[in-house]
Protein backbone atom coordinates (compact mmCIF):
# COMPACT_ATOMS: atom_id res chain seq x y z
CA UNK A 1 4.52 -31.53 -17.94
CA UNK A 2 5.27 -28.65 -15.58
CA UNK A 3 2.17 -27.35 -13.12
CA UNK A 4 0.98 -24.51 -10.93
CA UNK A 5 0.69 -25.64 -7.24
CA UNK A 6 -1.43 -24.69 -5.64
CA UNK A 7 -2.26 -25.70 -2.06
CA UNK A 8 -4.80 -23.45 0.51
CA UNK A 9 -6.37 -24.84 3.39
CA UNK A 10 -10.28 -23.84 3.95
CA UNK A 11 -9.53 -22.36 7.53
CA UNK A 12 -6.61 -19.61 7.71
CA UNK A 13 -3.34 -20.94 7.78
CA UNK A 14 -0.70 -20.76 9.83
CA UNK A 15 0.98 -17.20 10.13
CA UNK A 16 4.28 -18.49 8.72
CA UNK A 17 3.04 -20.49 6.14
CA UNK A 18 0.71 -17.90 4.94
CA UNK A 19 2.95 -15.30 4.37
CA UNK A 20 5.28 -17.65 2.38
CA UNK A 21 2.59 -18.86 0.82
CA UNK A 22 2.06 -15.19 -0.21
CA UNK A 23 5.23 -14.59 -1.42
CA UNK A 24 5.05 -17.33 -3.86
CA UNK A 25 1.54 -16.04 -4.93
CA UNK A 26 2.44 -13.06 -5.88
CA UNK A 27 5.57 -14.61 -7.35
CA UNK A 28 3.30 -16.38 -9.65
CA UNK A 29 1.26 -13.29 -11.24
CA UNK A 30 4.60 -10.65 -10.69
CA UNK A 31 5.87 -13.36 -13.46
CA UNK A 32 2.89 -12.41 -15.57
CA UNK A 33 3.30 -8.74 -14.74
CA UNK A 34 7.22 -7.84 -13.99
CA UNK A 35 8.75 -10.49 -16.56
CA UNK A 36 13.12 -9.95 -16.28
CA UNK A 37 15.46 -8.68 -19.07
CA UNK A 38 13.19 -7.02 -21.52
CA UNK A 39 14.83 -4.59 -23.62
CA UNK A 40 14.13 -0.97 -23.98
CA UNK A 41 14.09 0.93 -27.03
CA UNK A 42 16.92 3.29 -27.60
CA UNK A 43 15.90 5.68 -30.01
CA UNK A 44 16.04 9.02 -29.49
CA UNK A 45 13.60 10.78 -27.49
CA UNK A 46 10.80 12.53 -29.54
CA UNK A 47 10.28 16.41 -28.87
CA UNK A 48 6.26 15.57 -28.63
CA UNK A 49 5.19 14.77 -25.16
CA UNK A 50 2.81 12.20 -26.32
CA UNK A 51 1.73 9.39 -24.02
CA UNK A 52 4.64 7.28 -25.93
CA UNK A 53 7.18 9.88 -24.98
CA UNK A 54 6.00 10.79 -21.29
CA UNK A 55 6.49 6.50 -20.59
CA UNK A 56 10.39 6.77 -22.78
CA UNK A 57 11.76 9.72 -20.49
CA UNK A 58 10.37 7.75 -17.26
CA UNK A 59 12.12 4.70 -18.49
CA UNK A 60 15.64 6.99 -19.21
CA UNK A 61 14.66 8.47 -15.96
CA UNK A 62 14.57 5.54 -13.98
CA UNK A 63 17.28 3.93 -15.11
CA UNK A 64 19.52 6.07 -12.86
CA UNK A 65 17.44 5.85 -9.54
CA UNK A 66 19.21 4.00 -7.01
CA UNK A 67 16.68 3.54 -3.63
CA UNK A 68 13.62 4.19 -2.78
CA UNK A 69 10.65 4.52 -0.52
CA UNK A 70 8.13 1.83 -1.60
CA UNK A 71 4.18 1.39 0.06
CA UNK A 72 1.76 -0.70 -1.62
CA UNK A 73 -1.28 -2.56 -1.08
CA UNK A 74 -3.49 -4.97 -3.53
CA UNK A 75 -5.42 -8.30 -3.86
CA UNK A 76 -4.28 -11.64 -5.35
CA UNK A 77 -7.56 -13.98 -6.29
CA UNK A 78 -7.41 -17.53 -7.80
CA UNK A 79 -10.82 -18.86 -9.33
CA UNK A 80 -11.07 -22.29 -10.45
CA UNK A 81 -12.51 -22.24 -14.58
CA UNK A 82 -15.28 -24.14 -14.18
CA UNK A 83 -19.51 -23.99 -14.45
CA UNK A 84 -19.18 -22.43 -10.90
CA UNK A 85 -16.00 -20.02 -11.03
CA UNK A 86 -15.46 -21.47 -7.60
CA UNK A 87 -12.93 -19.19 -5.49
CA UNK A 88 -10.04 -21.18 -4.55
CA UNK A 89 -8.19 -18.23 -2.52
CA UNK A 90 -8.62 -14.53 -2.09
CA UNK A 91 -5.23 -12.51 -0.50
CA UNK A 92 -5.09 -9.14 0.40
CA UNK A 93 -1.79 -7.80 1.04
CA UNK A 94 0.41 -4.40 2.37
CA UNK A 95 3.42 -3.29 2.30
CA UNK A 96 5.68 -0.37 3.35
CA UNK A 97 9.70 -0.39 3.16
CA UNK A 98 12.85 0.31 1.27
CA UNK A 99 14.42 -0.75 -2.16
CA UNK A 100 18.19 -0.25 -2.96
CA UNK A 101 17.69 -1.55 -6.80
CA UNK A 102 18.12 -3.66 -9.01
CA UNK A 103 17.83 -6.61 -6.20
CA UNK A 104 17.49 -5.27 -2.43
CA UNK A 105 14.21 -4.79 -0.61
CA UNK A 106 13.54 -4.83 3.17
CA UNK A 107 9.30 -4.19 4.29
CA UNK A 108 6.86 -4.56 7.07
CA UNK A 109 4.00 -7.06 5.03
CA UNK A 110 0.58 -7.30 6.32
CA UNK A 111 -1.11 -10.10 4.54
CA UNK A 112 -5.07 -10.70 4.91
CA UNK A 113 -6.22 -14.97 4.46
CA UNK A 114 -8.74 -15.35 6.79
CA UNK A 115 -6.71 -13.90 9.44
CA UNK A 116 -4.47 -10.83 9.52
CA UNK A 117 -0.87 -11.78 9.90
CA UNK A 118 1.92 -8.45 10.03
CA UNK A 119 5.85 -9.46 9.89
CA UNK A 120 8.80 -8.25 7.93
CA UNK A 121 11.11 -9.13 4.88
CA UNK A 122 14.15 -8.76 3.78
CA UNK A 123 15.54 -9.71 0.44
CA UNK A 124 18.99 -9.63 -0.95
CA UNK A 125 19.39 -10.75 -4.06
CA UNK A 126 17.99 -14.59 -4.57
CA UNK A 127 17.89 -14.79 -0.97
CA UNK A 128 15.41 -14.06 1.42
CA UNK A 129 14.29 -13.70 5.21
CA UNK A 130 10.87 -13.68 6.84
CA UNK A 131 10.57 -13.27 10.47
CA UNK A 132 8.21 -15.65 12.36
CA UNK A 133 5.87 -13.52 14.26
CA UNK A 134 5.39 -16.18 16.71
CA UNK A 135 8.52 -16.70 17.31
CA UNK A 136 10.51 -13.59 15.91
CA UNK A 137 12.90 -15.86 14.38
CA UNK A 138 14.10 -15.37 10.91
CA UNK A 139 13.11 -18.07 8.22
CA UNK A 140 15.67 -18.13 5.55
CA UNK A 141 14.72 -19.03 2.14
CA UNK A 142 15.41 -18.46 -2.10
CA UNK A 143 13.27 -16.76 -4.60
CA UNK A 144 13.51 -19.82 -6.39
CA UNK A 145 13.00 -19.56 -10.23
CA UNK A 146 11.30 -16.32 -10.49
CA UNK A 147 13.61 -14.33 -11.84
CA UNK A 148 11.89 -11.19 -10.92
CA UNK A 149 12.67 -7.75 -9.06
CA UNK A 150 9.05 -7.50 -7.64
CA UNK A 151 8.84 -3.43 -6.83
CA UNK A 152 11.03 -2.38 -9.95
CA UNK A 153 9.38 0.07 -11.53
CA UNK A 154 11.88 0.44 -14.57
CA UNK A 155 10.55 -3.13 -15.61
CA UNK A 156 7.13 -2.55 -15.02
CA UNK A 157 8.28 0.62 -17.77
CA UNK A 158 10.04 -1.64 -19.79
CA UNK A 159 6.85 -4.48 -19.87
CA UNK A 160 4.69 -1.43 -20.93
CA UNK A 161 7.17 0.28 -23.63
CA UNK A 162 7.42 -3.60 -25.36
CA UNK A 163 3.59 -4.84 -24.86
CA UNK A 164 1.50 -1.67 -25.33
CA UNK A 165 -1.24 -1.52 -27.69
CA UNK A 166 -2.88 2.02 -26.19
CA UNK A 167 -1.56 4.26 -24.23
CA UNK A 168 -4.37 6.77 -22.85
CA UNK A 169 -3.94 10.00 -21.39
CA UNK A 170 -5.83 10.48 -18.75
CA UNK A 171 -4.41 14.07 -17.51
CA UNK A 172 -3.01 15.69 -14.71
CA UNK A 173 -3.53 14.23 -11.09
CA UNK A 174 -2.09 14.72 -7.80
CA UNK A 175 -0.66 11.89 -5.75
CA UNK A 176 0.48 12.71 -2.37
CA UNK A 177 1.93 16.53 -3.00
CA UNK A 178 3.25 16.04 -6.47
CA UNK A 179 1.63 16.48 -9.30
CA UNK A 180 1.69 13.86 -11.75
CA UNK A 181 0.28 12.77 -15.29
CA UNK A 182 -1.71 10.35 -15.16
CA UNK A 183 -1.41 7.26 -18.47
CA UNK A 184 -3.31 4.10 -18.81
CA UNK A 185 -1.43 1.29 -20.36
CA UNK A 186 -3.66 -1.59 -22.56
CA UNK A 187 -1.24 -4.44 -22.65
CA UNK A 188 -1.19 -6.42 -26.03
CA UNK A 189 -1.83 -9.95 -25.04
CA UNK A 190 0.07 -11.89 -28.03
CA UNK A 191 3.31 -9.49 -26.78
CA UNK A 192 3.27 -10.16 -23.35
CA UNK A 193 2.80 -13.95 -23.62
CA UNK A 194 5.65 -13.71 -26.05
CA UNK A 195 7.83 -11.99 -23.55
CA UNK A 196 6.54 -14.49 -21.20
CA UNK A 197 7.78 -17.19 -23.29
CA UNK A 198 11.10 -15.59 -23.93
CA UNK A 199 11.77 -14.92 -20.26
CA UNK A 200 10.56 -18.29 -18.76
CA UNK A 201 9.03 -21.31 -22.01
CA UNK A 202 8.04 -23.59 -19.35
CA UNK A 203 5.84 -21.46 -17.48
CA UNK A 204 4.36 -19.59 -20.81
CA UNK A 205 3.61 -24.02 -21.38
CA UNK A 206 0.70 -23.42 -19.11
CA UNK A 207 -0.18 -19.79 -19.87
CA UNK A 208 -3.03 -19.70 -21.95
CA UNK A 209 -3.30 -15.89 -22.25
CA UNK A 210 -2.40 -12.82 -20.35
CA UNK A 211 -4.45 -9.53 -20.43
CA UNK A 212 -5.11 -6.45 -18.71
CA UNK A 213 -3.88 -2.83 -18.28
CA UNK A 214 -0.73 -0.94 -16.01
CA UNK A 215 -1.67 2.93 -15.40
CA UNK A 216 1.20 4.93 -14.46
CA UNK A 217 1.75 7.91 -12.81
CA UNK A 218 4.66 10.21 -14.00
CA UNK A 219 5.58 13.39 -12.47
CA UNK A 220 7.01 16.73 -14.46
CA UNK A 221 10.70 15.50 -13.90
CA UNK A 222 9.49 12.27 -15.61
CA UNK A 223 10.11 10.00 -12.23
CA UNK A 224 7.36 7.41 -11.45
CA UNK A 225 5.10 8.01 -8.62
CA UNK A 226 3.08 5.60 -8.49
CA UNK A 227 1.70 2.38 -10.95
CA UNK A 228 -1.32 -0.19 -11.01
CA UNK A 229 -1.13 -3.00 -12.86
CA UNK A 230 -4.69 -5.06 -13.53
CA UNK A 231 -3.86 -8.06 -14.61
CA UNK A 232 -5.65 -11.49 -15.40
CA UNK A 233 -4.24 -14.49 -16.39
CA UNK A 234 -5.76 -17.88 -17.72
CA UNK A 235 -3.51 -21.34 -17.01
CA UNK A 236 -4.04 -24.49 -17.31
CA UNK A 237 -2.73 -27.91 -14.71
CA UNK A 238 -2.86 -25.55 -11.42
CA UNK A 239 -3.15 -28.42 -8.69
CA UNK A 240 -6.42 -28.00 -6.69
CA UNK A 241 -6.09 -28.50 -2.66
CA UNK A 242 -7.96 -31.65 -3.93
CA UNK A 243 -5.19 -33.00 -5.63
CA UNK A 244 -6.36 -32.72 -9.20
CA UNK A 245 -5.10 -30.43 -11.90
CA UNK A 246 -7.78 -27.57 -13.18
CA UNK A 247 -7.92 -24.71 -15.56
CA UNK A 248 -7.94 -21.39 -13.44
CA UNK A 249 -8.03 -17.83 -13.58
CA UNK A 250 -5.40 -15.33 -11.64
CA UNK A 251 -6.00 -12.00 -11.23
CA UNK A 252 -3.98 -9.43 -9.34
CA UNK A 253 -4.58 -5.82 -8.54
CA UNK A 254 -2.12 -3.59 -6.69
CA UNK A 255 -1.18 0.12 -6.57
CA UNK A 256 2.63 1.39 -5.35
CA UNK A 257 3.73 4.81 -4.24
CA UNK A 258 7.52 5.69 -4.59
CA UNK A 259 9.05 8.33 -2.49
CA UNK A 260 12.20 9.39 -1.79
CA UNK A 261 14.25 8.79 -4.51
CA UNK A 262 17.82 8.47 -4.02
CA UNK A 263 17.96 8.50 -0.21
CA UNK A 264 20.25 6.97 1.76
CA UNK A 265 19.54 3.40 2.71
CA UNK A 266 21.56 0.55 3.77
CA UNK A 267 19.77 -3.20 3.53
CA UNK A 268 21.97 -6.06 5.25
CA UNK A 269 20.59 -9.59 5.98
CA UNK A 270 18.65 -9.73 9.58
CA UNK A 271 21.27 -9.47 12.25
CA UNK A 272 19.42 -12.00 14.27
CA UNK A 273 20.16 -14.28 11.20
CA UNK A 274 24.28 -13.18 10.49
CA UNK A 275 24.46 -13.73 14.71
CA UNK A 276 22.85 -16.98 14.75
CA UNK A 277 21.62 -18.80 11.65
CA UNK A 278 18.53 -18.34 10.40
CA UNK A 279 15.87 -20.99 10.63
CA UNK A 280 15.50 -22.94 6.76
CA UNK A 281 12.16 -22.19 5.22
CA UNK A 282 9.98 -24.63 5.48
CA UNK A 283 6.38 -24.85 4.19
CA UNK A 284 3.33 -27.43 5.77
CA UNK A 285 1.11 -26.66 3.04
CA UNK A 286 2.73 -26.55 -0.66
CA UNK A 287 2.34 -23.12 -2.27
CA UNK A 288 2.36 -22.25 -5.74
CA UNK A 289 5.32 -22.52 -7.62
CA UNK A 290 7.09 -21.67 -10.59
CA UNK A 291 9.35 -23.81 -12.91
């Protein structure tokens, strides 16, 4: 039977392990939220700009973006199901860099666990590179089994076009200087555990049920500005720093801007880690995992 891991110490961990341990966190609920290769509908595009047809040119739009400027910031809570809902961990987390999509991303991440730890990341594909903040040395490491592009906002599209049930427009807003339109997305829960189960049967084995909402923020040349999933999932056999196996409850709450479409930008592993090998990831206190 495959589990969650889950392993947090009561006082802060170590910088490096923390951050790791973040990565495969959010890992764990982007799963839930960003699930790989769902397909978009091809239809043609209706002449009503209906909530429906605002999220179908964003998709079409976004399918031709190449970089981008990313910033985001969110919390990542795990409660154990139980007569006390005891919290089991509480992460807040930042971030500010580049994308050059479908699969490169390099950020400064400022990660909250107790204690405040800032470093940067670079990932390339199915590899990846944290810097020790110590140390300054590079950990090298894979995004092992998730399958996911993290900050790709043409899945995030692609979840909501497949596992709507209402789409709610909420009007015009401004985000930074652009004006934008503003939709809230009510994700059907029996779609996106299907998806779920389609992208990854193992995991959905311990999904119990998914739910929650992604608004969206489109502008008038149908790019996406900025989007918040909300998202809650229930799972069963997540390993307890005890040891034991427990139902529990992840939730995960973020919002990303995206600027600067189509800019120039070149991501390369660390040079400090082509020039002299980086360090092997290693982790002293197990983090979640995925199948």
């Amino acid at each position: 039977m495959t589990m969650f891991h889950l392993s947090l110490p009561r006082a802060p961990e170590p910088p490096t392990a923390a951050l790791w341990s973040l990565l495969r966190r959010w890992g764990v609920l982007a799963l839930v939220v960003l699930p790989l290769g769902l397909q978009v509908p091809t239809a043609c595009q209706p002449a009503m700009r209906t909530g429906e047809d605002r999220i179908f040119s964003a998709v079409r739009r976004m399918e031709g973006v190449q970089t981008a400027h990313f910033t985001s910031q969110g919390t990542l809570t795990v409660q154990e199901v139980d007569t006390t809902d005891r919290l089991v961990a509480r992460t807040e987390f930042a971030m500010d860099g580049d994308a050059v999509f479908p699969d490169r991303q390099q950020a400064t991440v400022v990660l909250t666990n107790g204690a405040e730890v800032q470093t940067d990341m670079v990932r390339i594909g199915n590899e990846l590179w944290v810097k020790n903040p110590q140390t300054n040395q590079w950990i090298m490491g894979t995004v092992e089994g998730l399958q996911i592009q993290p900050i790709d906002p043409l899945q995030v599209m692609a979840l909501i076009r497949t596992a709507s049930r209402d789409i709610k427009d909420l009007g015009d807003a401004q985000v930074g200087e652009v004006q934008t339109r503003h939709l809230q997305i009510t994700l059907d829960p029996e779609r996106t555990r299907f998806l779920l189960q389609q992208a990854n049967p193992e995991l959905a084995q311990n999904l119990q049920s998914v739910e929650g909402t992604v608004d969206v923020w489109i502008d008038g040349e149908d790019f996406v500005r900025q989007f918040q999933p909300d998202i809650t999932a229930h799972v069963t056999n997540l390993r307890t720093i005890e040891g034991e196996t427990a139902q529990a409850r992840l939730h995960t709450n973020f919002t990303m801007f995206l600027t600067d479409f189509d800019q120039p930008v070149t991501i390369e592993p660390p040079m400090t880690a082509q020039q002299q090998g980086a360090t092997p990831a290693t982790e002293p206190n197990p983090a979640p995992t995925t199948p």
